[in-house]
N, C-alpha and C. Protein backbone atom coordinates (compact mmCIF):
# COMPACT_ATOMS: atom_id res chain seq x y z
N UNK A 1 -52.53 -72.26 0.81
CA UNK A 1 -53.77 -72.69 1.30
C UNK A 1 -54.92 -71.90 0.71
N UNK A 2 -54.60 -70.57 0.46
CA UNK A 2 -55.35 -69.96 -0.05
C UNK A 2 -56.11 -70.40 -1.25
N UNK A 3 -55.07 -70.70 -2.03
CA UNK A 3 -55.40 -71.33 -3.63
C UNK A 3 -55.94 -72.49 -3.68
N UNK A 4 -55.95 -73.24 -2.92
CA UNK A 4 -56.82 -74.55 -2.45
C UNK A 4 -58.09 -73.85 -2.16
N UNK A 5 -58.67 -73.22 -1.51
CA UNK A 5 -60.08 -73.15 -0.75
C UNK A 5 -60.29 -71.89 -2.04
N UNK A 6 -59.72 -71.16 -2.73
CA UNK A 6 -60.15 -70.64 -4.13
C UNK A 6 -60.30 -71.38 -5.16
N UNK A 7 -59.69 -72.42 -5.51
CA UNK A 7 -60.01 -73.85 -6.37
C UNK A 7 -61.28 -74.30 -6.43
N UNK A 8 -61.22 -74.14 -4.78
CA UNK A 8 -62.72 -75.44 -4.57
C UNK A 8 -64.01 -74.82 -4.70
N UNK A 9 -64.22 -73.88 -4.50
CA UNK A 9 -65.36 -73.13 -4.45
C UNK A 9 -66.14 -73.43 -5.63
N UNK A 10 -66.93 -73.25 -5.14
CA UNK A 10 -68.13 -73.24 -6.54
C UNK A 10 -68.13 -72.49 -7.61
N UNK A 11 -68.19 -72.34 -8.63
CA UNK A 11 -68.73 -71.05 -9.71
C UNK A 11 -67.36 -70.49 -9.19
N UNK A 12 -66.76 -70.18 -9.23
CA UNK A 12 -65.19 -69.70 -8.93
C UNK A 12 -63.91 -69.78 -9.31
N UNK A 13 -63.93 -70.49 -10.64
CA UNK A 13 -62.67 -71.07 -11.10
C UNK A 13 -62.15 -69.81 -11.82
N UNK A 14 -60.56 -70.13 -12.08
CA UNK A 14 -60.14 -68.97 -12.76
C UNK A 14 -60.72 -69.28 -14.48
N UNK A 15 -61.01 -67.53 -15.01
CA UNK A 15 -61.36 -67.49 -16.20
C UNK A 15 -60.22 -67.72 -17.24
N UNK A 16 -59.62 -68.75 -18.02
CA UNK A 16 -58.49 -69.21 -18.68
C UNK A 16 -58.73 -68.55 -19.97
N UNK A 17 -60.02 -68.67 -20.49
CA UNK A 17 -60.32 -68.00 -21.73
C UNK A 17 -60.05 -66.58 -21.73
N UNK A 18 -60.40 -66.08 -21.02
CA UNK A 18 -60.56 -64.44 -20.55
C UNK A 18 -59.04 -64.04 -20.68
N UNK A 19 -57.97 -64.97 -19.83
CA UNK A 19 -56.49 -64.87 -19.29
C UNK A 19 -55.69 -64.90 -21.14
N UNK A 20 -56.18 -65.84 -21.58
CA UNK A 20 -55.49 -66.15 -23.06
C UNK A 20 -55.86 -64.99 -24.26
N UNK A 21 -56.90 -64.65 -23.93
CA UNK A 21 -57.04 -63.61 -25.10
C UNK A 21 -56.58 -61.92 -24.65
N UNK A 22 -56.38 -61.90 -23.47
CA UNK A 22 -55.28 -60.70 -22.73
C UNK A 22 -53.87 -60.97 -23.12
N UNK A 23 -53.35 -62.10 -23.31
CA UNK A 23 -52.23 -62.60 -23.68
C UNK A 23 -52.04 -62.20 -24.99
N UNK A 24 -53.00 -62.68 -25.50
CA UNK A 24 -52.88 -62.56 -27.04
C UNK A 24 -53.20 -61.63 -27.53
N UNK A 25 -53.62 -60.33 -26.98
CA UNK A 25 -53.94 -58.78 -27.34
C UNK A 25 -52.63 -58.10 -26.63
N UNK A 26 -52.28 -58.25 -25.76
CA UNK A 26 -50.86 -57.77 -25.63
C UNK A 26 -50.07 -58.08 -26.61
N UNK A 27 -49.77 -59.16 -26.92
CA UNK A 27 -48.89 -59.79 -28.22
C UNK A 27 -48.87 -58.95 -29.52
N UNK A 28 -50.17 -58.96 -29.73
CA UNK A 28 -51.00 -57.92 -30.71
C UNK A 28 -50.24 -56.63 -30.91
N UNK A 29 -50.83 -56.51 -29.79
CA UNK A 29 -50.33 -54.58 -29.46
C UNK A 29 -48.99 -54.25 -29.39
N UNK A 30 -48.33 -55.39 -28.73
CA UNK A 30 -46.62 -55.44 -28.64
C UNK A 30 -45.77 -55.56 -30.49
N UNK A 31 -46.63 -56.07 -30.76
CA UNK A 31 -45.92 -56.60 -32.15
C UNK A 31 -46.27 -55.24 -33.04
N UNK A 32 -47.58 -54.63 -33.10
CA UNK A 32 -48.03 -53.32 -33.81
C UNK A 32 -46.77 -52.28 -33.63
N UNK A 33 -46.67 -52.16 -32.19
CA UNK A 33 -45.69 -51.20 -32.16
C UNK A 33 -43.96 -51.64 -32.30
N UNK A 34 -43.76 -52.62 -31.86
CA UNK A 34 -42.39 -53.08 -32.28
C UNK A 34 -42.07 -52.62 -34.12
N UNK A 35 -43.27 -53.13 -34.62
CA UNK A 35 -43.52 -53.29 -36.45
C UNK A 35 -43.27 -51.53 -36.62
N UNK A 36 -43.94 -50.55 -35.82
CA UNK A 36 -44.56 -49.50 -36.55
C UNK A 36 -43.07 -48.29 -35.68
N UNK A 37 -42.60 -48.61 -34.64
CA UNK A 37 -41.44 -47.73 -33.83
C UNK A 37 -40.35 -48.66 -33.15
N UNK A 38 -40.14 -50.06 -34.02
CA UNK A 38 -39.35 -50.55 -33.56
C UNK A 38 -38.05 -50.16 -33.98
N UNK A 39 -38.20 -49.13 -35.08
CA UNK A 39 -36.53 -48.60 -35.56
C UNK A 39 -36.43 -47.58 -34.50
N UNK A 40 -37.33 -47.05 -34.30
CA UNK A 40 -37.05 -45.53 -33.26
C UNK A 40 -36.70 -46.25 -32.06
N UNK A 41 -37.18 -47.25 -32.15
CA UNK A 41 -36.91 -47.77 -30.01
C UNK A 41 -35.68 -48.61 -30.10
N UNK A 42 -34.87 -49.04 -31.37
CA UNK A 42 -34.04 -49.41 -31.32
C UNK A 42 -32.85 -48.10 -31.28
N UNK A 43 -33.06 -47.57 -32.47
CA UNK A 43 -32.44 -46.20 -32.76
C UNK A 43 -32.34 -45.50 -30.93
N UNK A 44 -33.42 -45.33 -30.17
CA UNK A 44 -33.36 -44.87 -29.16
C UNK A 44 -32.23 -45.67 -27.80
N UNK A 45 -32.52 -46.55 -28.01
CA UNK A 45 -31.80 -47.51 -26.83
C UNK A 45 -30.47 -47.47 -27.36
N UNK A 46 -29.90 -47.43 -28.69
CA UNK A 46 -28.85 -47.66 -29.43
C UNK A 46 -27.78 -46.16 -28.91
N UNK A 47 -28.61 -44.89 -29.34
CA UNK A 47 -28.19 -43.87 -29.00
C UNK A 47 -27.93 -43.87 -27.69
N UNK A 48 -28.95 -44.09 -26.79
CA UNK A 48 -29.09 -44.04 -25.52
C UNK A 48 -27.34 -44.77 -25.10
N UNK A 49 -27.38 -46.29 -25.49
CA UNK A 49 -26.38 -46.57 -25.43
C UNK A 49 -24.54 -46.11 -25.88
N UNK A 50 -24.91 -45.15 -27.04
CA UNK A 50 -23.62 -44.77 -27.51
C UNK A 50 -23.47 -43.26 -26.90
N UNK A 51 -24.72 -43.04 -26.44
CA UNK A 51 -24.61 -41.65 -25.05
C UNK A 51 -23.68 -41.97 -23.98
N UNK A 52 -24.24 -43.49 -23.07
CA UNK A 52 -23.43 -43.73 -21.95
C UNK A 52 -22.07 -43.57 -22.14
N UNK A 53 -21.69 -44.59 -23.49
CA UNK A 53 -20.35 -44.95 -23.73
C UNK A 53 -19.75 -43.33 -24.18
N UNK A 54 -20.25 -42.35 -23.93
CA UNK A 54 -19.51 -40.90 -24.96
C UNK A 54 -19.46 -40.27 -23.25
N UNK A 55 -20.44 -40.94 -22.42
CA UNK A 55 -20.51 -40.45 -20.99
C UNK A 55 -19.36 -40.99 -20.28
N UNK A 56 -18.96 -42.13 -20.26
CA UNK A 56 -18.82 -42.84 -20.03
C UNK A 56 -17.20 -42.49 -19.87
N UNK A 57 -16.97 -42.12 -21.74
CA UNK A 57 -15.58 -42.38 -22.17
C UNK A 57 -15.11 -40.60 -21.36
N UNK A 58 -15.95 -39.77 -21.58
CA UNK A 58 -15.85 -38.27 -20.94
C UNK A 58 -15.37 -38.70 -19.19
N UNK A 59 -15.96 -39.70 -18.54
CA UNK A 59 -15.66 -39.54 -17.30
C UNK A 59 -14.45 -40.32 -16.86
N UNK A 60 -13.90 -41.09 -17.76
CA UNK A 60 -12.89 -41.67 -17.50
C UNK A 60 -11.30 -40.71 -17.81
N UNK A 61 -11.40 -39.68 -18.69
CA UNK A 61 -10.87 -38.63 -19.14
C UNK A 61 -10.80 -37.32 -18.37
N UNK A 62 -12.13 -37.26 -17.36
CA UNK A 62 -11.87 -36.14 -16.47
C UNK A 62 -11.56 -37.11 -15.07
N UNK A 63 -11.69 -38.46 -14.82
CA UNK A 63 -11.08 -39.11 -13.28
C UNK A 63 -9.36 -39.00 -14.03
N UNK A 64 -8.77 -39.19 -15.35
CA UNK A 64 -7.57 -39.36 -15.36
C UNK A 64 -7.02 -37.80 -15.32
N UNK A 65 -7.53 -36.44 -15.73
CA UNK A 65 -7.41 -35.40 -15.36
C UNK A 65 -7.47 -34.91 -13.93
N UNK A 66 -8.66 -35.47 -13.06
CA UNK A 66 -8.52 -35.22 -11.64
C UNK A 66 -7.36 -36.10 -11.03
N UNK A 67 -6.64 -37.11 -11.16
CA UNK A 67 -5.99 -38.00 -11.09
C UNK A 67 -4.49 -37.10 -11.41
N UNK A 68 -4.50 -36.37 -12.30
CA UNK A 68 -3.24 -35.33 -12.66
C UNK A 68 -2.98 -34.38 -11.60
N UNK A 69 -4.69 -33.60 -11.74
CA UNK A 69 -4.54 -32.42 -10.67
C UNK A 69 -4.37 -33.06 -9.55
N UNK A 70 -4.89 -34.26 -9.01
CA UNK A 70 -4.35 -34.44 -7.44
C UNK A 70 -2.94 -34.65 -7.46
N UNK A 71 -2.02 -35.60 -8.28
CA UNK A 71 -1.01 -35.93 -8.40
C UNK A 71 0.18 -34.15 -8.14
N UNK A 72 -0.52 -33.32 -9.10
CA UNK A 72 0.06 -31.87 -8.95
C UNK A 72 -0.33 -31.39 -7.75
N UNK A 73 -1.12 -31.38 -7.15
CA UNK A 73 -0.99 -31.11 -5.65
C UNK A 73 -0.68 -31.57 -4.79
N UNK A 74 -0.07 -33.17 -4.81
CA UNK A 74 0.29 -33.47 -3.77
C UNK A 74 1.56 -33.30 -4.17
N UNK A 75 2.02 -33.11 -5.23
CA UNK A 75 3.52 -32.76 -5.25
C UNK A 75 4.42 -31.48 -4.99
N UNK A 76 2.98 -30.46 -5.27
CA UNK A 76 3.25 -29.16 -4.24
C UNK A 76 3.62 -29.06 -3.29
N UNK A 77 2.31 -30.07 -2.58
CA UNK A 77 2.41 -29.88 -1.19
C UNK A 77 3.28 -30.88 -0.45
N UNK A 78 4.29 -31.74 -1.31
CA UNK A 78 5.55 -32.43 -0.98
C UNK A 78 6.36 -31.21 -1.01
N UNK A 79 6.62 -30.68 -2.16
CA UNK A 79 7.36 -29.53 -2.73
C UNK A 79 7.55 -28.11 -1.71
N UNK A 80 6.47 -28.10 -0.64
CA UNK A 80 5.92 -27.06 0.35
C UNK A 80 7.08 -26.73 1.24
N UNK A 81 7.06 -28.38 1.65
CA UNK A 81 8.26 -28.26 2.78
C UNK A 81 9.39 -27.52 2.43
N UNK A 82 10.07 -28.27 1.21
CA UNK A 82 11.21 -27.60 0.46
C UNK A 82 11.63 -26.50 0.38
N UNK A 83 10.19 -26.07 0.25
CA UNK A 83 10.37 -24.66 -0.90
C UNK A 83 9.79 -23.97 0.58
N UNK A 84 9.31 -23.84 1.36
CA UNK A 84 9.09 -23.28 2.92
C UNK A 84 10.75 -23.21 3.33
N UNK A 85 11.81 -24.16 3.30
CA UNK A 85 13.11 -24.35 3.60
C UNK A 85 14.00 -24.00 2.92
N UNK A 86 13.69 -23.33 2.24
CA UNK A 86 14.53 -22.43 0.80
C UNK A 86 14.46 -21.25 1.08
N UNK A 87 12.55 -20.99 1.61
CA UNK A 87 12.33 -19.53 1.80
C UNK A 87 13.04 -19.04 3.06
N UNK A 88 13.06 -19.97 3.90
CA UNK A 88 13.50 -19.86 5.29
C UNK A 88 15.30 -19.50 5.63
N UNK A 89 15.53 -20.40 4.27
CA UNK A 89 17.54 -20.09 4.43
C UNK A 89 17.64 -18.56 3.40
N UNK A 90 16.41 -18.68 2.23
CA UNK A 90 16.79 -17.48 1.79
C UNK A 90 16.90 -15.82 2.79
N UNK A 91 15.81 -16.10 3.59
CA UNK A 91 15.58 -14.90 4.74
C UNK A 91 16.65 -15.05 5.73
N UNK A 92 17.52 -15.88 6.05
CA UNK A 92 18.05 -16.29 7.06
C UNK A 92 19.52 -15.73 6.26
N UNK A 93 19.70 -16.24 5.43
CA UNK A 93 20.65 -15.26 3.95
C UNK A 93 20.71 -13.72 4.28
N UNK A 94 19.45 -12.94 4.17
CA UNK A 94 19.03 -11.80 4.06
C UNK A 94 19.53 -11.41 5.37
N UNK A 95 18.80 -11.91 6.30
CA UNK A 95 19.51 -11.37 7.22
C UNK A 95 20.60 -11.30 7.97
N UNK A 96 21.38 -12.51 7.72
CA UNK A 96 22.74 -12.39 7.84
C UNK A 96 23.62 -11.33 7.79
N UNK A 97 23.12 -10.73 6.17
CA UNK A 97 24.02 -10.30 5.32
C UNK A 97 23.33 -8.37 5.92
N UNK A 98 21.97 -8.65 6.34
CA UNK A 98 21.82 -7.18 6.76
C UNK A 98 22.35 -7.03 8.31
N UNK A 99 22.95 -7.82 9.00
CA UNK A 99 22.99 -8.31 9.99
C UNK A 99 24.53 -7.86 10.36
N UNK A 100 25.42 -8.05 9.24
CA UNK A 100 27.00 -7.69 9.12
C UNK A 100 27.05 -6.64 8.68
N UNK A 101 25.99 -5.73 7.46
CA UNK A 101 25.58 -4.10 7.23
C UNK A 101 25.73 -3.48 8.09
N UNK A 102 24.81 -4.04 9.37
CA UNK A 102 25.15 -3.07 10.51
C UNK A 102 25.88 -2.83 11.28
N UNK A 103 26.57 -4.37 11.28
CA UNK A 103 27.69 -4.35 12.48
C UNK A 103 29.23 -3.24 11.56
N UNK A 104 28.82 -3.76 10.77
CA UNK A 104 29.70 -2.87 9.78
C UNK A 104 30.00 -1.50 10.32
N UNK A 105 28.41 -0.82 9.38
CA UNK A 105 28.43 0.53 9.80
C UNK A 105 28.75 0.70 11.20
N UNK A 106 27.80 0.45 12.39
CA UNK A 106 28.42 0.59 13.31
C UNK A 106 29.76 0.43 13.71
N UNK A 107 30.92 -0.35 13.35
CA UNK A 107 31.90 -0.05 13.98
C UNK A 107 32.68 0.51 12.75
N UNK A 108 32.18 1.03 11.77
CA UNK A 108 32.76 2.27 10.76
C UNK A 108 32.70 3.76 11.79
N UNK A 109 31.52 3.77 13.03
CA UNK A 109 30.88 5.09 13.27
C UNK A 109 31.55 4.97 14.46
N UNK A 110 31.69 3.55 15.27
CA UNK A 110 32.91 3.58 16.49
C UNK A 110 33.98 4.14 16.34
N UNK A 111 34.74 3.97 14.96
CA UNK A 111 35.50 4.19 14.76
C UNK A 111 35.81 5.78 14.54
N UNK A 112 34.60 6.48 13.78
CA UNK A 112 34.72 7.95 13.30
C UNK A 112 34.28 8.46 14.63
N UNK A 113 33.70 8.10 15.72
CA UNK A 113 33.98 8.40 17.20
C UNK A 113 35.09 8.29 18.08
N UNK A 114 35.52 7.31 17.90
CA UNK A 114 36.72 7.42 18.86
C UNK A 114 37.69 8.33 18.30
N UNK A 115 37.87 8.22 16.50
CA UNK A 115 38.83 9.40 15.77
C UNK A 115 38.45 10.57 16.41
N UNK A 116 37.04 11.06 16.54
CA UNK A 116 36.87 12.20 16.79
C UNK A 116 37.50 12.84 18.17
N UNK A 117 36.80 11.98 19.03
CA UNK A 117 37.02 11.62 20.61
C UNK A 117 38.70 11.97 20.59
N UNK A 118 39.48 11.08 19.41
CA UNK A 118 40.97 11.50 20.20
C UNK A 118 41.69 12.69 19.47
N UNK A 119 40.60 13.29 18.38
CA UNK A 119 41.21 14.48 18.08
C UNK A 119 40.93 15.98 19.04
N UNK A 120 39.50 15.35 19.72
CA UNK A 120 38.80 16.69 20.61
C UNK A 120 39.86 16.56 22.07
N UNK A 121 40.50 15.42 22.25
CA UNK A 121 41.49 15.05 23.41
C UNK A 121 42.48 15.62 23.12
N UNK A 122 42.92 15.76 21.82
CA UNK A 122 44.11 16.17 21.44
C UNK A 122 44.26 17.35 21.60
N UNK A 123 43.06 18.40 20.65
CA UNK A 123 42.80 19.68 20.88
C UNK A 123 42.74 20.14 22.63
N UNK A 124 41.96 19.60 23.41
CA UNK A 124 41.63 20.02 24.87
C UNK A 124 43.49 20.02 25.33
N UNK A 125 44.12 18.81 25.28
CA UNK A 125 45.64 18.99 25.54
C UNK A 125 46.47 20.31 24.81
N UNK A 126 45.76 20.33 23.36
CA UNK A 126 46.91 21.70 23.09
C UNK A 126 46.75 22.44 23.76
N UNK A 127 45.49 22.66 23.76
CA UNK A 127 44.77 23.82 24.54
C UNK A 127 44.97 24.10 26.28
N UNK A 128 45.22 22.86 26.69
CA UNK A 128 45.63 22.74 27.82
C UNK A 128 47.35 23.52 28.35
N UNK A 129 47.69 23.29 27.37
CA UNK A 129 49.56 23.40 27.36
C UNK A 129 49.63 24.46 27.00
N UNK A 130 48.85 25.42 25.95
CA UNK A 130 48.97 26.63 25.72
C UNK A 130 48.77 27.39 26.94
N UNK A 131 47.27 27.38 27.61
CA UNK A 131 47.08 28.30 28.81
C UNK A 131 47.87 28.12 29.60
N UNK A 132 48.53 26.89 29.83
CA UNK A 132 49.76 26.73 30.80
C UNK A 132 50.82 27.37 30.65
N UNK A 133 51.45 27.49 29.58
CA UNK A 133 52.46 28.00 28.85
C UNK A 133 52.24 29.44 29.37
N UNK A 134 51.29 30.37 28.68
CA UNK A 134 50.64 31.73 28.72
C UNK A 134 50.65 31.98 30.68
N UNK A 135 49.71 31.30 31.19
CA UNK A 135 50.03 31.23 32.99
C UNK A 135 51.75 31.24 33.24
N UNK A 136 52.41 30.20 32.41
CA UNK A 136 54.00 30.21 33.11
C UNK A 136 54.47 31.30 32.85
N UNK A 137 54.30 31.82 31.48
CA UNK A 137 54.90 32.85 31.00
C UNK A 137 54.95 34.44 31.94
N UNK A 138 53.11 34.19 32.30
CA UNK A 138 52.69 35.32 32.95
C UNK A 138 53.83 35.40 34.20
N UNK A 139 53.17 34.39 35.14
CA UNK A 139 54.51 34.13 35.97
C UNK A 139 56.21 34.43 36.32
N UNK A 140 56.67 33.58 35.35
CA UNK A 140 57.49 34.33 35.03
C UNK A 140 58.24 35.79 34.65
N UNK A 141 56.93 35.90 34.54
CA UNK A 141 57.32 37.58 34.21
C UNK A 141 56.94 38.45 35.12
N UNK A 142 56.06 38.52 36.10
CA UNK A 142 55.85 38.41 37.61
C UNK A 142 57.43 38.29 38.63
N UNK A 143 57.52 37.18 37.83
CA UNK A 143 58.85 36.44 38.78
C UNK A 143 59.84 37.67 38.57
N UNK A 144 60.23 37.65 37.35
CA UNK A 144 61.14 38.41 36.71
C UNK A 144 61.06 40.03 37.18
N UNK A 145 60.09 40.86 37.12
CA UNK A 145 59.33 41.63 37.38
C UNK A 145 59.50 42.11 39.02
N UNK A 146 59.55 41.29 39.62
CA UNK A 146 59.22 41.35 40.83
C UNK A 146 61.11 41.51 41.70
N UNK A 147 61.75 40.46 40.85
CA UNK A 147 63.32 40.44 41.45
C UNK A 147 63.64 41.01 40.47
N UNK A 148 63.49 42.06 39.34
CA UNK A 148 64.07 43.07 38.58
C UNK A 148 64.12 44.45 39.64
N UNK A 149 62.87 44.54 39.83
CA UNK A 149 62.18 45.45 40.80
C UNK A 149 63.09 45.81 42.40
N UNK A 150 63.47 44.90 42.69
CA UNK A 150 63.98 44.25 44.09
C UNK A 150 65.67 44.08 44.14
N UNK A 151 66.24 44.16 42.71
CA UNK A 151 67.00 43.76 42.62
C UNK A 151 68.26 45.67 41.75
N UNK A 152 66.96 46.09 40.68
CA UNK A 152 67.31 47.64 40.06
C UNK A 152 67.18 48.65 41.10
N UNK A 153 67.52 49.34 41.10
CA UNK A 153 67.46 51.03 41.66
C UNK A 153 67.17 51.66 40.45
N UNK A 154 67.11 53.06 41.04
CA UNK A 154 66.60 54.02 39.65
C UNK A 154 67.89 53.88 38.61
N UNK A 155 68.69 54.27 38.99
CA UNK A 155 70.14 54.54 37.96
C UNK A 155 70.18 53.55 37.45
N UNK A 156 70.32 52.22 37.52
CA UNK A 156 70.35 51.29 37.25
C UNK A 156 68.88 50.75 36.07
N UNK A 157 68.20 51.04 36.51
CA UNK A 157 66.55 51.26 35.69
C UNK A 157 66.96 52.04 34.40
N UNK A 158 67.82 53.03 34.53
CA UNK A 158 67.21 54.37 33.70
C UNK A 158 68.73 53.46 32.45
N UNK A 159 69.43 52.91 32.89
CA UNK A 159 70.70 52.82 32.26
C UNK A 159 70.59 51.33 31.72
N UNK A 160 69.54 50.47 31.91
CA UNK A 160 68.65 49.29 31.12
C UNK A 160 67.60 49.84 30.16
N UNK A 161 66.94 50.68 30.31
CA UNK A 161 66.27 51.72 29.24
C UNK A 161 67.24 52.23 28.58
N UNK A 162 68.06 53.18 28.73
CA UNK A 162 68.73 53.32 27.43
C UNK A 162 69.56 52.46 26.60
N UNK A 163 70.05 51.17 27.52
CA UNK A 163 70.33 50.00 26.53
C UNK A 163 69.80 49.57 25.75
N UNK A 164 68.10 49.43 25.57
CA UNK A 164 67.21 48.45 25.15
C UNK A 164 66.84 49.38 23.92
N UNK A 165 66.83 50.77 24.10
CA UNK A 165 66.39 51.93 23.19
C UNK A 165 67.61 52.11 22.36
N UNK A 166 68.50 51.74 22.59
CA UNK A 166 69.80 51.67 21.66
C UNK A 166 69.90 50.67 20.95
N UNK A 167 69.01 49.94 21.41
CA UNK A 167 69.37 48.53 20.68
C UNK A 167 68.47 48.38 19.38
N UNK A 168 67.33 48.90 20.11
CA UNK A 168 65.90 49.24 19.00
C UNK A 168 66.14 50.22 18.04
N UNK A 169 66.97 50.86 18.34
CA UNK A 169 66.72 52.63 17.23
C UNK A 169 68.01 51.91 16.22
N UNK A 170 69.10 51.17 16.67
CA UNK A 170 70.49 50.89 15.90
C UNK A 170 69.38 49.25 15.11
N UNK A 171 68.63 48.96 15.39
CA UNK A 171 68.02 47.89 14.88
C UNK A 171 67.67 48.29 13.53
């Protein structure tokens, strides 16, 4: 509607002459420089273009490189579990085996205990049977001693002494 009631107006029409020779000085000016840097603006867009494609070809070369490295890490971290379950039987290995070390030693040291234990038993019994022995003996000789005593008179005393001194000196 606008362009209708701008149409109609008086003294108001669009300037066509004015419009055509703007046309035709752009043309001008467009063609000067196409003529005078149209190798450089080709040369430029051309490069420009064999930039992208060098950009282009670079980024398709580092997505198939990131594409590697992810591939290597997720195969690690497949690999994780595994190798977490390797580490886990290897320690479980380890300690097993330090696990029977000890039970080992220890009943190597039960053993050099109880040896000991039944040699210090053994000793306490010799030892036992000796003072017994030495007590019976004493005893006995007490015993002996006592119904020698009870049993000799002097003459009899004096005539066992010179037996025993005869026996020793002819020895």
């Amino acid at each position: 509607m606008a362009a209708t009631a701008f149409a109609s107006a008086d003294g108001h029409d669009l300037p066509w002459g004015n419009f055509a020779y703007r046309v035709i000085t752009l043309a001008v000016v467009l063609g000067i420089i196409w003529y005078k840097g149209g190798s450089k603006i080709k040369s430029f867009f051309n490069g420009r273009a064999d930039g992208i494609k060098e950009e282009l070809v670079s980024l398709e070369t580092r997505k198939a490189d990131a594409k590697a490295k992810l591939a290597d890490v997720e195969q690690r971290i497949a690999n994780l579990d595994a190798e977490a379950q390797s580490i886990l039987e290897e320690y479980r290995k380890q300690g097993e085996a330090a696990k029977a070390a000890i039970i080992e030693r220890a009943e190597k040291s039960a053993a050099q205990i109880t040896e000991q234990a039944g040699k210090a038993a053994e000793n306490e019994v010799k030892q036992a049977m000796e003072q017994m022995r030495e007590e019976m003996a004493d005893l006995v000789a007490t015993a002996a001693e006592q119904m020698i005593a009870k049993k000799l008179d002097k003459k009899g005393h004096e005539a066992l002494i010179d037996k025993y001194l005869t026996k020793v000196v002819l020895s």
